[in-house]
C-alpha atoms as a PDB file:
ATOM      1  CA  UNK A   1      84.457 102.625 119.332  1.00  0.00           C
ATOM      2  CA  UNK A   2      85.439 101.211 115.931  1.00  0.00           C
ATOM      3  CA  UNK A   3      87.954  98.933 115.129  1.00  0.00           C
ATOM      4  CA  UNK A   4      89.156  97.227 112.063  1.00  0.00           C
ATOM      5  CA  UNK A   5      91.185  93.733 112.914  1.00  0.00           C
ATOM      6  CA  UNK A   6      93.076  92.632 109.994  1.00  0.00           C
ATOM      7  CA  UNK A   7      94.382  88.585 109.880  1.00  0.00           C
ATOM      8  CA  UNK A   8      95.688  87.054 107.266  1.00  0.00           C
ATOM      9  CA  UNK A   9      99.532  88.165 106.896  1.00  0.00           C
ATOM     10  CA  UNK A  10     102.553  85.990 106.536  1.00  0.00           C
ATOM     11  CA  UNK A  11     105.230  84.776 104.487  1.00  0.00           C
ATOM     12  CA  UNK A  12     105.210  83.161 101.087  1.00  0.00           C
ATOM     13  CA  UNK A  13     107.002  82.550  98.067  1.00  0.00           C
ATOM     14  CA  UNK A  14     106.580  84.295  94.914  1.00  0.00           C
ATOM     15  CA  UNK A  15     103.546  82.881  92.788  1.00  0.00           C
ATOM     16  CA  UNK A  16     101.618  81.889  96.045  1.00  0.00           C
ATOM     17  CA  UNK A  17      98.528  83.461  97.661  1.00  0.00           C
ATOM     18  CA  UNK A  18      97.561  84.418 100.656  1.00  0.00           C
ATOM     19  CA  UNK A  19      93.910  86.015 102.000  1.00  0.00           C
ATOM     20  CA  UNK A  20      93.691  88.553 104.522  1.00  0.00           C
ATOM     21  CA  UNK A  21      90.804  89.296 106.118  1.00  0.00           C
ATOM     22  CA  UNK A  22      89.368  92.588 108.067  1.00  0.00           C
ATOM     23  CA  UNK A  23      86.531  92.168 110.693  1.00  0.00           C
ATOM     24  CA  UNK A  24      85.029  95.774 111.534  1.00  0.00           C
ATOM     25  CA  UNK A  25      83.351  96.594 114.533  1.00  0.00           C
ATOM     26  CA  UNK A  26      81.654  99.761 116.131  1.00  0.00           C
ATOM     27  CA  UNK A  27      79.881 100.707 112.915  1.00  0.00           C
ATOM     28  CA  UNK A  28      77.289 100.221 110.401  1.00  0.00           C
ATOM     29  CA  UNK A  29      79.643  97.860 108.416  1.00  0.00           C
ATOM     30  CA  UNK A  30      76.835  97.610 105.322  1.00  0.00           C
ATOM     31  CA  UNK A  31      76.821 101.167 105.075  1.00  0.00           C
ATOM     32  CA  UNK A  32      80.532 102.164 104.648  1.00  0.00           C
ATOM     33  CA  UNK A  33      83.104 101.408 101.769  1.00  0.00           C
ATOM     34  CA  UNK A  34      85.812  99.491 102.440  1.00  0.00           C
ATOM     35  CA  UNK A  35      89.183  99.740 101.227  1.00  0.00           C
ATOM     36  CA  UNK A  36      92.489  98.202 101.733  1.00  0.00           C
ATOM     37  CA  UNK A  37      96.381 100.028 101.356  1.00  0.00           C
ATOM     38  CA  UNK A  38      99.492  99.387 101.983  1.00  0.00           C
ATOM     39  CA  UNK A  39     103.071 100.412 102.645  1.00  0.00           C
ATOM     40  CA  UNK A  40     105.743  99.124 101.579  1.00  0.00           C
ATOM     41  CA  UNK A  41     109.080 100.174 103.850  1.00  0.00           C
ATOM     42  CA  UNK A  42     110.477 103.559 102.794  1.00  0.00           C
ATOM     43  CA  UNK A  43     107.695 104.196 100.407  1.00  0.00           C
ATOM     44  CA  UNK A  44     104.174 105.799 100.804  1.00  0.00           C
ATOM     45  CA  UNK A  45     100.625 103.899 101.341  1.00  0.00           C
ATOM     46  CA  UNK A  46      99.455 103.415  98.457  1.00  0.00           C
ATOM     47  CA  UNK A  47      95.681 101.988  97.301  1.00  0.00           C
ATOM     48  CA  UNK A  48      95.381  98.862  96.537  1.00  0.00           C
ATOM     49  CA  UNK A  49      91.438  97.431  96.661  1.00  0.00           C
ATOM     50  CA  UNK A  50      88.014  98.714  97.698  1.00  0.00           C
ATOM     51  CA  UNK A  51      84.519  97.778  97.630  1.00  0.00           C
ATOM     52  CA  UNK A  52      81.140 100.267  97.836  1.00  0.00           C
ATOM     53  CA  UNK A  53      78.381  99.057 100.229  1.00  0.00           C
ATOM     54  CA  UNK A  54      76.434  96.628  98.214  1.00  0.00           C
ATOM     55  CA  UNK A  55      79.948  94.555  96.715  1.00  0.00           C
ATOM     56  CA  UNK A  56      78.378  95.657  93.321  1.00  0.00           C
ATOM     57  CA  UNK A  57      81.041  98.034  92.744  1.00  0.00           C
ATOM     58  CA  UNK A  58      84.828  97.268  93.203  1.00  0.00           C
ATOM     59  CA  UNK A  59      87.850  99.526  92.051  1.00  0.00           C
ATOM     60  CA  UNK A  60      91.965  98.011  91.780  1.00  0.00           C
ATOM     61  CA  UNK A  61      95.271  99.244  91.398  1.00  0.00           C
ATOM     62  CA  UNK A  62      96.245  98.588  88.290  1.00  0.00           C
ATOM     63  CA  UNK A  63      99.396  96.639  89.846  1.00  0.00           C
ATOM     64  CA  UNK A  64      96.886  93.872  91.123  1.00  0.00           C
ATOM     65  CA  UNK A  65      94.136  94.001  88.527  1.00  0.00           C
ATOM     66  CA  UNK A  66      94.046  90.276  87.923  1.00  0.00           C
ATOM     67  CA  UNK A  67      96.003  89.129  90.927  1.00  0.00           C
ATOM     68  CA  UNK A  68      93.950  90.039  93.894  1.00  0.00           C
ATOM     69  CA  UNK A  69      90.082  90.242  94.789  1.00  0.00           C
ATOM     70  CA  UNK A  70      88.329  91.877  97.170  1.00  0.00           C
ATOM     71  CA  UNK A  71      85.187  90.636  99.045  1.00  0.00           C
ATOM     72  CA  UNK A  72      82.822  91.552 101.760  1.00  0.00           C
ATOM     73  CA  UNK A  73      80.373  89.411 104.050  1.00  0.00           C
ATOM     74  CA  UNK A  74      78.022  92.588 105.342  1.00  0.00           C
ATOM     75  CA  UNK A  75      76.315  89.856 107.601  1.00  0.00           C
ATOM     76  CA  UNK A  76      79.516  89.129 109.119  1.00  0.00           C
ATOM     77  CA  UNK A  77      81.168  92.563 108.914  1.00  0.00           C
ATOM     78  CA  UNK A  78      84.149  91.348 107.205  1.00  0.00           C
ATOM     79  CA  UNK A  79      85.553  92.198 103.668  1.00  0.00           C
ATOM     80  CA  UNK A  80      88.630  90.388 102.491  1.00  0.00           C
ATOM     81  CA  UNK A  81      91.261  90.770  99.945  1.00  0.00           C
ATOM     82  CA  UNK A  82      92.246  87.159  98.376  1.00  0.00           C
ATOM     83  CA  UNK A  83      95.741  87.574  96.905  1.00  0.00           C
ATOM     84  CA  UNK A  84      97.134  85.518  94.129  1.00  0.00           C
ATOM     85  CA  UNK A  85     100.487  84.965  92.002  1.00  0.00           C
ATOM     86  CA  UNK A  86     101.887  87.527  94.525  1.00  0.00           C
ATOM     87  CA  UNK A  87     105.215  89.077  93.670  1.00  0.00           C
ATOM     88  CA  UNK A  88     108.206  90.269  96.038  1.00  0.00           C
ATOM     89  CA  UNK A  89     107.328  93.587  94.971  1.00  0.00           C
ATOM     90  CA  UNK A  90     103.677  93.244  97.384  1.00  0.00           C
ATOM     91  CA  UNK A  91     105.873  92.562 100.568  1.00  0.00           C
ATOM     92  CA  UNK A  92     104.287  95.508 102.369  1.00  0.00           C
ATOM     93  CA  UNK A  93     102.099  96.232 105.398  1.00  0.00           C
ATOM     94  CA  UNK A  94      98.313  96.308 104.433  1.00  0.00           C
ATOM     95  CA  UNK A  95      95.892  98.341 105.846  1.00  0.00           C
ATOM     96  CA  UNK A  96      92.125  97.517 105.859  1.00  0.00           C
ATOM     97  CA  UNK A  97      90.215 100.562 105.953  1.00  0.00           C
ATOM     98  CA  UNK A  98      86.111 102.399 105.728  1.00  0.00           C
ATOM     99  CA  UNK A  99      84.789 105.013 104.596  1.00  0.00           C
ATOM    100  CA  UNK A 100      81.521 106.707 105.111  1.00  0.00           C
ATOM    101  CA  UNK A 101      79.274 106.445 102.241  1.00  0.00           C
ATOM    102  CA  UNK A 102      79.376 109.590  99.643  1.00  0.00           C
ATOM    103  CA  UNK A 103      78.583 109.371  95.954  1.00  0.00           C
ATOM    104  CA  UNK A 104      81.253 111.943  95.435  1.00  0.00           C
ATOM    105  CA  UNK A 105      84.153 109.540  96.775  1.00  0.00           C
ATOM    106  CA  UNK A 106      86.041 107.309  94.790  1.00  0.00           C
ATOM    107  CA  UNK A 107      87.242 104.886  97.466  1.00  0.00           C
ATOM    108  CA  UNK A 108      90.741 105.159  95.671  1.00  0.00           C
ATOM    109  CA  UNK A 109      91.889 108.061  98.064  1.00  0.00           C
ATOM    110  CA  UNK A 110      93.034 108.163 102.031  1.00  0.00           C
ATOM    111  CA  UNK A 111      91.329 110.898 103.113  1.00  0.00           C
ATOM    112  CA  UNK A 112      88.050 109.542 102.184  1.00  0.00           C
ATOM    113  CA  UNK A 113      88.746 106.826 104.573  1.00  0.00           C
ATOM    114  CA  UNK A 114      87.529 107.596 108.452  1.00  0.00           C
ATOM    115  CA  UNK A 115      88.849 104.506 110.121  1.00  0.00           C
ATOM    116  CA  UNK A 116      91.856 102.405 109.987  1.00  0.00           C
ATOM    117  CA  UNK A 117      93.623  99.237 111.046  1.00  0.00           C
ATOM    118  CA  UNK A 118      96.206  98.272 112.727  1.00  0.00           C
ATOM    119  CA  UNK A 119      97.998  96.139 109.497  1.00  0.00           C
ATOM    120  CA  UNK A 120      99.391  92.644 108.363  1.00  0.00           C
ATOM    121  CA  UNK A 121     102.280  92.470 107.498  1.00  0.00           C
ATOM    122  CA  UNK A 122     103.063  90.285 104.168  1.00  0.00           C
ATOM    123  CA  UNK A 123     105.941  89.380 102.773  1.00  0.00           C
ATOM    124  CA  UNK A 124     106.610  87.898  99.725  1.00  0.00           C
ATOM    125  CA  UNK A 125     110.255  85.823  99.046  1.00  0.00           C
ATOM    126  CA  UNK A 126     111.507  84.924  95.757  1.00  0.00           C
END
């Protein structure tokens, strides 16, 4: 069975970071793209981050190009998304997520995404 455990959520103040983190189990982690969304409340999930198999290739939204990273640790089946300068506009749930590996998908899109998490919630004051 796989599951995707996101950590990492909280509360801060505009400008800060946090780091969430996504530990996948049940599946050939080094194999599948990872991604992460989120929702914000009365809005739709939206793409945010993800990262093909290697960590050679890595695609952003363009409202956190500059702000936020995403990683992965294949040895540890983990991939993490380290947030900076975060806004009150990025209070949302986020969503790690993987995808099977296709050189046809973009890692930008939900349905390309098989499995998903349960979600952190952040939330971002000002």
């Amino acid at each position: 069975q796989v599951q995707l455990v996101e950590s990492g959520g909280g509360l801060v103040q505009a400008g800060g970071s946090l780091r969430l983190s996504c530990v996948a189990s049940g599946l050939t982690f080094s194999m599948f793209t990872m991604g992460w969304f989120r929702q914000a409340p009365g809005k739709e999930r939206e793409f945010v981050a993800t990262i093909k198999w290697s960590g050679a290739s890595t695609s952003y939204a363009n409202f956190v190009k500059g702000r936020f990273t995403i990683s992965r640790d294949n040895p540890k089946n983990t991939v993490t998304l380290q947030m900076n300068s975060l806004k009150p506009e990025d209070t949302a749930v986020y969503y790690c997520a993987a995808a099977p590996p296709s050189s046809s998908y973009s890692g930008t899109q939900e349905y390309e995404y098989n499995f998903w998490g349960q979600g952190t919630q952040v939330t971002v004051s000002s």
